[in-house]
N, C-alpha and C. Protein backbone atom coordinates (compact mmCIF):
# COMPACT_ATOMS: atom_id res chain seq x y z
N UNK A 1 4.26 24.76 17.06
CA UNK A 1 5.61 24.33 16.70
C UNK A 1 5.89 24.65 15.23
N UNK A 2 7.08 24.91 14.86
CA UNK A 2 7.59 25.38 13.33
C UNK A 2 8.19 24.00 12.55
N UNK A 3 7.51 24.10 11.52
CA UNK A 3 8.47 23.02 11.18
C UNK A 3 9.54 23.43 10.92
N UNK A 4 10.15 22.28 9.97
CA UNK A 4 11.77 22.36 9.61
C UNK A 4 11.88 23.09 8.44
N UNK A 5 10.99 23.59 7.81
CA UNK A 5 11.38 25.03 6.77
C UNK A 5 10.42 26.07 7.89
N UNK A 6 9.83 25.97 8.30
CA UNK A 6 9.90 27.44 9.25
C UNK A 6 10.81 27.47 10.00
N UNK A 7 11.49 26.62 10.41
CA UNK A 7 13.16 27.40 11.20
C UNK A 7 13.84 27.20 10.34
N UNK A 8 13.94 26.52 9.28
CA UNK A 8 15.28 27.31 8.60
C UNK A 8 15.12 28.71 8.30
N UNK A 9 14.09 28.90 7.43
CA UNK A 9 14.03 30.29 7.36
C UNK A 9 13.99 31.45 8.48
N UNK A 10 13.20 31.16 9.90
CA UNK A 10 13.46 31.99 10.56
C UNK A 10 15.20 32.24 10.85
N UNK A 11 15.82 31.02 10.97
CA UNK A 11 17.30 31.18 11.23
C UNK A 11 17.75 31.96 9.99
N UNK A 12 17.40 31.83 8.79
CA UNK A 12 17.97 33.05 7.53
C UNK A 12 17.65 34.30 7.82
N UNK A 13 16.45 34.10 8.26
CA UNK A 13 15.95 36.32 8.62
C UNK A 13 17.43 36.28 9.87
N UNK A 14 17.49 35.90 10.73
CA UNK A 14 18.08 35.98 12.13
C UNK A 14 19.65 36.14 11.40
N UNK A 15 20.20 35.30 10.34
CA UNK A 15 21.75 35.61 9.70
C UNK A 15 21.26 37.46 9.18
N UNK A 16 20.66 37.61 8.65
CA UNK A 16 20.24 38.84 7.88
C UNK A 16 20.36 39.72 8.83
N UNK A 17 19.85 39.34 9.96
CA UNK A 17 19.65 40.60 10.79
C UNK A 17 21.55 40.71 12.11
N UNK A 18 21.92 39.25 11.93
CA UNK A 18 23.04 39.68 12.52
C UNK A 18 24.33 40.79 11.30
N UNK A 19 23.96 40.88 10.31
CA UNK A 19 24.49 41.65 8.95
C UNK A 19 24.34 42.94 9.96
N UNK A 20 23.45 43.17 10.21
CA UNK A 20 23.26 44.75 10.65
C UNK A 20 23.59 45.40 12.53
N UNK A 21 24.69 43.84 12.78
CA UNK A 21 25.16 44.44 14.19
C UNK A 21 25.82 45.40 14.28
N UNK A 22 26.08 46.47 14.94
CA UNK A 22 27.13 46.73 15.61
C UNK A 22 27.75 46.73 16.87
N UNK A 23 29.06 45.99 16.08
CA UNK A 23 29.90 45.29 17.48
C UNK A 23 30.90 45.45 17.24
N UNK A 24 31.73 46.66 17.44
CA UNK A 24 33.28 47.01 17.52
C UNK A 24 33.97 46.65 18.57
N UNK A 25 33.56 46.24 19.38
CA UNK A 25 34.00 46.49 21.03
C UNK A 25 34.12 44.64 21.05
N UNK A 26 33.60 43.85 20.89
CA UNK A 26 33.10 42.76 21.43
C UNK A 26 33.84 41.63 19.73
N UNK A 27 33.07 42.28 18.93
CA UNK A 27 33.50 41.44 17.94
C UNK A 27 32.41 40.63 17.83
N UNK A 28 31.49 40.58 18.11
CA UNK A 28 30.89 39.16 18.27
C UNK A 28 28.99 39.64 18.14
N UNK A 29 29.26 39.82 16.58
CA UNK A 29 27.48 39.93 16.20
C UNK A 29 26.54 39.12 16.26
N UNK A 30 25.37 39.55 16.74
CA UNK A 30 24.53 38.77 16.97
C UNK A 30 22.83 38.82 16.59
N UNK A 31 22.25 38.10 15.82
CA UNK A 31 21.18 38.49 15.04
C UNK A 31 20.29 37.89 15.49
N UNK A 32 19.00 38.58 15.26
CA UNK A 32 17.43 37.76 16.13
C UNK A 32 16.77 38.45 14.57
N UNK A 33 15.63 37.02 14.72
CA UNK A 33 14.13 37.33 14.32
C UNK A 33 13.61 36.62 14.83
N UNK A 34 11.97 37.29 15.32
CA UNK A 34 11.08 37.29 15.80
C UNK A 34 10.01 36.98 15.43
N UNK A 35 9.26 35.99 15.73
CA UNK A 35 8.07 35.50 14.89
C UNK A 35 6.99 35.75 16.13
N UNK A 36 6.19 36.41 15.22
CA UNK A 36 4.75 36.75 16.93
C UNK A 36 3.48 35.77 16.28
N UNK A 37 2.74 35.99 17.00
CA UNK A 37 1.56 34.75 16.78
C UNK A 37 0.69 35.37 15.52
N UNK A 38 1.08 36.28 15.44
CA UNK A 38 0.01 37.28 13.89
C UNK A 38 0.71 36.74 12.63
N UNK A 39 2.21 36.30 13.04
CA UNK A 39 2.82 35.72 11.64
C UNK A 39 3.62 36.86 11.70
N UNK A 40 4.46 38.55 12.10
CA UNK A 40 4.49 39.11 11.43
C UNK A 40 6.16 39.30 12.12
N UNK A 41 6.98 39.36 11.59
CA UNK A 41 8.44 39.23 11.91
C UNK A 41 8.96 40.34 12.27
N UNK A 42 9.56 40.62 13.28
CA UNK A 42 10.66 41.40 13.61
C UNK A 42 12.26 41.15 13.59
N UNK A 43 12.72 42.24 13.15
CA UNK A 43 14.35 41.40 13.08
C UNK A 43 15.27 42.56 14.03
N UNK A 44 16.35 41.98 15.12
CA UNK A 44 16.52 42.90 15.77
C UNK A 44 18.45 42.24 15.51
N UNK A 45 19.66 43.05 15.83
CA UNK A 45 20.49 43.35 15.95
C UNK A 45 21.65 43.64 17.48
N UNK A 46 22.37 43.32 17.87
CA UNK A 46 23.38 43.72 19.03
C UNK A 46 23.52 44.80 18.28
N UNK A 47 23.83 46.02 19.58
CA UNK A 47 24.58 47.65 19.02
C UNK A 47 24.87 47.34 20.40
N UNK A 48 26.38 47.64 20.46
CA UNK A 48 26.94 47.87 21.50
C UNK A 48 27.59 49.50 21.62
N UNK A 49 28.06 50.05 22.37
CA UNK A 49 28.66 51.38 23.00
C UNK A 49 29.66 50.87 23.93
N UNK A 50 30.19 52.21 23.70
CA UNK A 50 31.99 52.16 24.41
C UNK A 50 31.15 52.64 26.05
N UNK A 51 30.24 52.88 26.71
CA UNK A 51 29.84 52.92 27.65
C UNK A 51 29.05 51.25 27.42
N UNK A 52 29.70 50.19 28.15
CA UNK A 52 29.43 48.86 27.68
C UNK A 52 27.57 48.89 28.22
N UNK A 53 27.50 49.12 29.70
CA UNK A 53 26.28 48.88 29.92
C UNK A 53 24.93 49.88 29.50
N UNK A 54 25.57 50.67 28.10
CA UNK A 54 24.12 50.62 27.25
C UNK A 54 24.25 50.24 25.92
N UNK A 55 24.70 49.09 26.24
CA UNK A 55 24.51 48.11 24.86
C UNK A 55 23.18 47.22 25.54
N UNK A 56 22.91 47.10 24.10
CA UNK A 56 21.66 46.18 23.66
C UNK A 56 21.85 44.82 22.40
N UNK A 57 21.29 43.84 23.10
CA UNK A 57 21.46 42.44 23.22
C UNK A 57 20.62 42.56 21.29
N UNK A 58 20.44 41.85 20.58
CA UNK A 58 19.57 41.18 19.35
C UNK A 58 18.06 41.08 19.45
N UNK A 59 18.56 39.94 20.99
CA UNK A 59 16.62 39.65 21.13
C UNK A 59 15.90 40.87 21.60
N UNK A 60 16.16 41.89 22.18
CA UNK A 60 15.65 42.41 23.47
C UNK A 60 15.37 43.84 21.95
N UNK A 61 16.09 43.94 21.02
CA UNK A 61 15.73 44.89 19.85
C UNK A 61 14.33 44.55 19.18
N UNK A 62 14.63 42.97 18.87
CA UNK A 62 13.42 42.83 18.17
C UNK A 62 12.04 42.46 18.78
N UNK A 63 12.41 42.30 20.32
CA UNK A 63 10.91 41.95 21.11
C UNK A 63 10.70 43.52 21.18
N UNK A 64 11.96 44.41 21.26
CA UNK A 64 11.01 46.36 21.78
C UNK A 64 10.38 46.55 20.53
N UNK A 65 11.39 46.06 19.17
CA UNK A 65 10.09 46.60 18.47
C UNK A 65 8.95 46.30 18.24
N UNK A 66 8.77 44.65 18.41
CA UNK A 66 7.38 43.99 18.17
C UNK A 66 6.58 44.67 19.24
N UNK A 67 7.44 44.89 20.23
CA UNK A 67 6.15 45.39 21.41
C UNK A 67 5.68 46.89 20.80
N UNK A 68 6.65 48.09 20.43
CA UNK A 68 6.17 49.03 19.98
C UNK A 68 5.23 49.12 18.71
N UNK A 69 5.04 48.12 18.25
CA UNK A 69 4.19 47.90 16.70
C UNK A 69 2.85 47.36 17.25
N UNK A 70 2.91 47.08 18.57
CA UNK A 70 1.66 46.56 19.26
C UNK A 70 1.39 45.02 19.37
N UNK A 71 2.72 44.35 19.42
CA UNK A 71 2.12 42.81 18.97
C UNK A 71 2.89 42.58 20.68
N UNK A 72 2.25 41.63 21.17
CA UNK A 72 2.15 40.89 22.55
C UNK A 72 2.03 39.86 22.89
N UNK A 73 2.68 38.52 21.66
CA UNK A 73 2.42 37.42 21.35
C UNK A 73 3.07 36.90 20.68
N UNK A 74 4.00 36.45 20.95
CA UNK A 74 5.06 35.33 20.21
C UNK A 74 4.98 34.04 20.19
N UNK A 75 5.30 33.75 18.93
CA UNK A 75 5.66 32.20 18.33
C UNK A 75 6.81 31.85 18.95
N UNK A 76 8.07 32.47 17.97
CA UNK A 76 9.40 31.62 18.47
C UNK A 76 10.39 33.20 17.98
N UNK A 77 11.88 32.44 18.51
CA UNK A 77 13.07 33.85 18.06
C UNK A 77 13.93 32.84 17.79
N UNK A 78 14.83 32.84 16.53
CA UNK A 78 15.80 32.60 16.24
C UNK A 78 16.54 33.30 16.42
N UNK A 79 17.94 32.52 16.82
CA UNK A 79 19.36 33.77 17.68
C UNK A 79 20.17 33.20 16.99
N UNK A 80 21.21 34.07 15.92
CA UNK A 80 22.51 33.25 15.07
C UNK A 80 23.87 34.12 15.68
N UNK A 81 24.61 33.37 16.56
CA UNK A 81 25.82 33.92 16.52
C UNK A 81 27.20 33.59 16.06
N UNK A 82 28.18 33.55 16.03
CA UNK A 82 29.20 33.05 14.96
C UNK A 82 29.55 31.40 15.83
N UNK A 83 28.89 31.18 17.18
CA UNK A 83 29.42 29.79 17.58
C UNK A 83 28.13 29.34 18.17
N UNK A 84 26.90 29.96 18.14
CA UNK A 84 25.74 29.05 18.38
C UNK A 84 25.65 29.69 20.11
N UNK A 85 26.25 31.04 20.64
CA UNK A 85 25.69 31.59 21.75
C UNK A 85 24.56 31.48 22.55
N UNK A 86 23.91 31.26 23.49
CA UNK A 86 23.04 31.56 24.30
C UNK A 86 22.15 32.91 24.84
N UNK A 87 21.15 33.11 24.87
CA UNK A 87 20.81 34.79 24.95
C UNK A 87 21.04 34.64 26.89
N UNK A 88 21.26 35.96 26.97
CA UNK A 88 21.74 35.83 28.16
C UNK A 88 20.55 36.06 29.24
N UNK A 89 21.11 36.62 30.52
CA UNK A 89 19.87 36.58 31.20
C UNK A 89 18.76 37.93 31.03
N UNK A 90 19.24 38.83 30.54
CA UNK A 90 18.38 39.66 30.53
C UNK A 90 17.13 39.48 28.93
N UNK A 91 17.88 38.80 28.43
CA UNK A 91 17.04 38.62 27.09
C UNK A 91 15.87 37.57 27.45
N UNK A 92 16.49 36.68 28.26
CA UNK A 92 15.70 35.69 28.97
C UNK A 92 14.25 36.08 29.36
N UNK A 93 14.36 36.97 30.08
CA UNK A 93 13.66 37.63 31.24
C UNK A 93 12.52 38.30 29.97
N UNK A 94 12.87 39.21 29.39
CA UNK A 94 12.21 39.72 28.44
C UNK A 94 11.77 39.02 27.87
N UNK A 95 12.46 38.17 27.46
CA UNK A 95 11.19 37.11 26.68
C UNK A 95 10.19 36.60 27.43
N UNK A 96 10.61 36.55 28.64
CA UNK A 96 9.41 35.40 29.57
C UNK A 96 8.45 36.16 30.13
N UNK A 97 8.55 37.66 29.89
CA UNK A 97 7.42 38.33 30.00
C UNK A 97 6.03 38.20 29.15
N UNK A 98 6.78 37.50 27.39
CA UNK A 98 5.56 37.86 26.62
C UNK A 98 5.79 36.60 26.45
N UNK A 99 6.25 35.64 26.10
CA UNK A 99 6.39 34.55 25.68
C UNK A 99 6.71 33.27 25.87
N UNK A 100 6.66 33.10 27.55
CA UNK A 100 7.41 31.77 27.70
C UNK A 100 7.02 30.53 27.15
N UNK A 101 6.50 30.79 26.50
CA UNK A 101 6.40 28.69 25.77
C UNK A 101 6.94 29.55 24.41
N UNK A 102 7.19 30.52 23.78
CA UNK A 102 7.86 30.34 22.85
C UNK A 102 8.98 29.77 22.31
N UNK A 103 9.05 28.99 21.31
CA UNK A 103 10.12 27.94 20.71
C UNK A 103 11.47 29.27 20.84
N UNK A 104 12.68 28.42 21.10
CA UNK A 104 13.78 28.97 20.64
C UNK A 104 14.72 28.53 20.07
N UNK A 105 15.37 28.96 19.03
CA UNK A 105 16.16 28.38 17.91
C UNK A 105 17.24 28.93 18.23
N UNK A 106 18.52 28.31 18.47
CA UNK A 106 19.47 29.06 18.65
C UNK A 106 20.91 28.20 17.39
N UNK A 107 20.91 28.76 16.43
CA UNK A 107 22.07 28.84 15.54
C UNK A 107 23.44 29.57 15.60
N UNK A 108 24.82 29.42 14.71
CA UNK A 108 25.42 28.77 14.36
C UNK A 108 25.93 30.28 12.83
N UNK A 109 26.45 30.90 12.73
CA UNK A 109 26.53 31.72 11.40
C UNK A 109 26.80 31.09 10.15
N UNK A 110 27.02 29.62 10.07
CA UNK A 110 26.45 28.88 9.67
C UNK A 110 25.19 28.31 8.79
N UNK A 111 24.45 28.83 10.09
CA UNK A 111 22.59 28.66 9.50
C UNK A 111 22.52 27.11 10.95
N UNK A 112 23.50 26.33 11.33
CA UNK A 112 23.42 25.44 11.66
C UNK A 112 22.53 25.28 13.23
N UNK A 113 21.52 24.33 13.37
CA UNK A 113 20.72 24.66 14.45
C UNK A 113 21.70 23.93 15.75
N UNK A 114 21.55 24.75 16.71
CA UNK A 114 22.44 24.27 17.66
C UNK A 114 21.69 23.72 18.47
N UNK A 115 20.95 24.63 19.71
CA UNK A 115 19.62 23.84 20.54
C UNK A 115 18.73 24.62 20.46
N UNK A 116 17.97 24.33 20.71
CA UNK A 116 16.08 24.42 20.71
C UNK A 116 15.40 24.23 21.84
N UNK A 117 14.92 25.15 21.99
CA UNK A 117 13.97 24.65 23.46
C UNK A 117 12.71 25.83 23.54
N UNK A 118 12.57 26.06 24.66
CA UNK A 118 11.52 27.26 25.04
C UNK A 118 11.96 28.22 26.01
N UNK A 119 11.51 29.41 26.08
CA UNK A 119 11.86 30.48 26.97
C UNK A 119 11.62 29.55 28.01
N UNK A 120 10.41 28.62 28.66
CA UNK A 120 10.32 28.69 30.16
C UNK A 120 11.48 27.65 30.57
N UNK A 121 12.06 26.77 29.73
CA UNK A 121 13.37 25.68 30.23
C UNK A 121 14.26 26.81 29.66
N UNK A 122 15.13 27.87 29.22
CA UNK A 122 16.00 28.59 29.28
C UNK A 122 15.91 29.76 30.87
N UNK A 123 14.36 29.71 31.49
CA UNK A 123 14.30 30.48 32.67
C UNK A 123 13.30 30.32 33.41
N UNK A 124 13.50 28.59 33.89
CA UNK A 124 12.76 28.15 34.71
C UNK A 124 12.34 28.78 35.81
N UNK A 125 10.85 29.23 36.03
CA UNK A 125 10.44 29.72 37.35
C UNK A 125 10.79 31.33 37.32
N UNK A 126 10.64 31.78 35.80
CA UNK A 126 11.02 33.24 36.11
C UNK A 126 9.97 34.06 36.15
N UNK A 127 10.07 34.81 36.61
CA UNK A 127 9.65 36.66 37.88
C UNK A 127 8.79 36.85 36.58
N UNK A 128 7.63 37.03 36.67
CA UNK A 128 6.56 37.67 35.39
C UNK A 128 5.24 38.33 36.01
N UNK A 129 4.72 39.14 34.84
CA UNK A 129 3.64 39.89 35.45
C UNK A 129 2.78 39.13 36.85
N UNK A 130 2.19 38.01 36.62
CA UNK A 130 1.55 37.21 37.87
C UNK A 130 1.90 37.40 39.08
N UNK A 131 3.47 37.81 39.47
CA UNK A 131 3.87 38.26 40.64
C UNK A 131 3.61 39.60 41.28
N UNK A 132 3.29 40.22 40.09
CA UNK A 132 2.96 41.82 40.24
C UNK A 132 1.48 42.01 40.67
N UNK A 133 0.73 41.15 40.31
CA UNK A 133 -0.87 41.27 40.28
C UNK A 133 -1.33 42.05 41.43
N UNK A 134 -1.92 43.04 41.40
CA UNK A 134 -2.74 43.93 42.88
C UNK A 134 -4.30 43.25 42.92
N UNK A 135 -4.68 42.81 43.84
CA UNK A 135 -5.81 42.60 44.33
C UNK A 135 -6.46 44.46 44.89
N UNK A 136 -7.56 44.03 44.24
CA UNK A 136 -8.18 45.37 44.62
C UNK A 136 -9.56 45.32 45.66
């Protein structure tokens, strides 16, 4: 668990990183950082496209990159959007691949903490590697 200056600050990386959305289409930026169990932060961004369905969500930036840097282990993600948004279902999902007991902070552009919980109560009972398992 983080304390209360490790989420504030994760919620400051997460304002920082909604700075670097792009969202012409939508209006509505949205910033993640990523804390993995090594300590080592990722900060990811919404980029949306005028072809809507290949836009990409904040969280789902900064879990590809933690995954491409080799880390497979998360702490928590702070999400700041201008009214304290929800990550949706596909961000969900992605998270609950690597992380479901990770803390989630969801703020406020603000800085203000809205709710808190964990990937597995944001996606109770969700579809993860274990279902895939081959017996050989």
């Amino acid at each position: 668990m983080l304390n209360k200056t490790q989420r504030g600050e994760l919620i400051e990386e997460a304002k920082t990183a909604q700075g670097a959305a792009y969202a012409p289409y939508s209006n509505y930026p949205v910033g993640a950082a990523l804390l993995t169990s090594s300590g080592k932060l990722f900060l990811g961004a919404n980029v949306e496209n005028a072809a809507y369905p290949d836009s990409i969500c904040a969280e789902r930036v900064a879990v590809f990159k933690a995954v491409t840097e080799g880390e497979r282990s998360f702490q928590a993600i702070a999400v700041v959007t201008r009214d304290g948004g929800m990550p949706c279902g596909s961000c969900r999902q992605v998270l609950a691949e690597f992380a479901p007991n990770a803390q989630v902070l969801i703020a406020n552009e603000k800085g203000e903490l809205i709710r808190e919980s964990t990937v597995s109560e944001l996606l109770p009972g969700a579809f993860g590697p274990n279902n895939l398992k081959v017996t050989r």
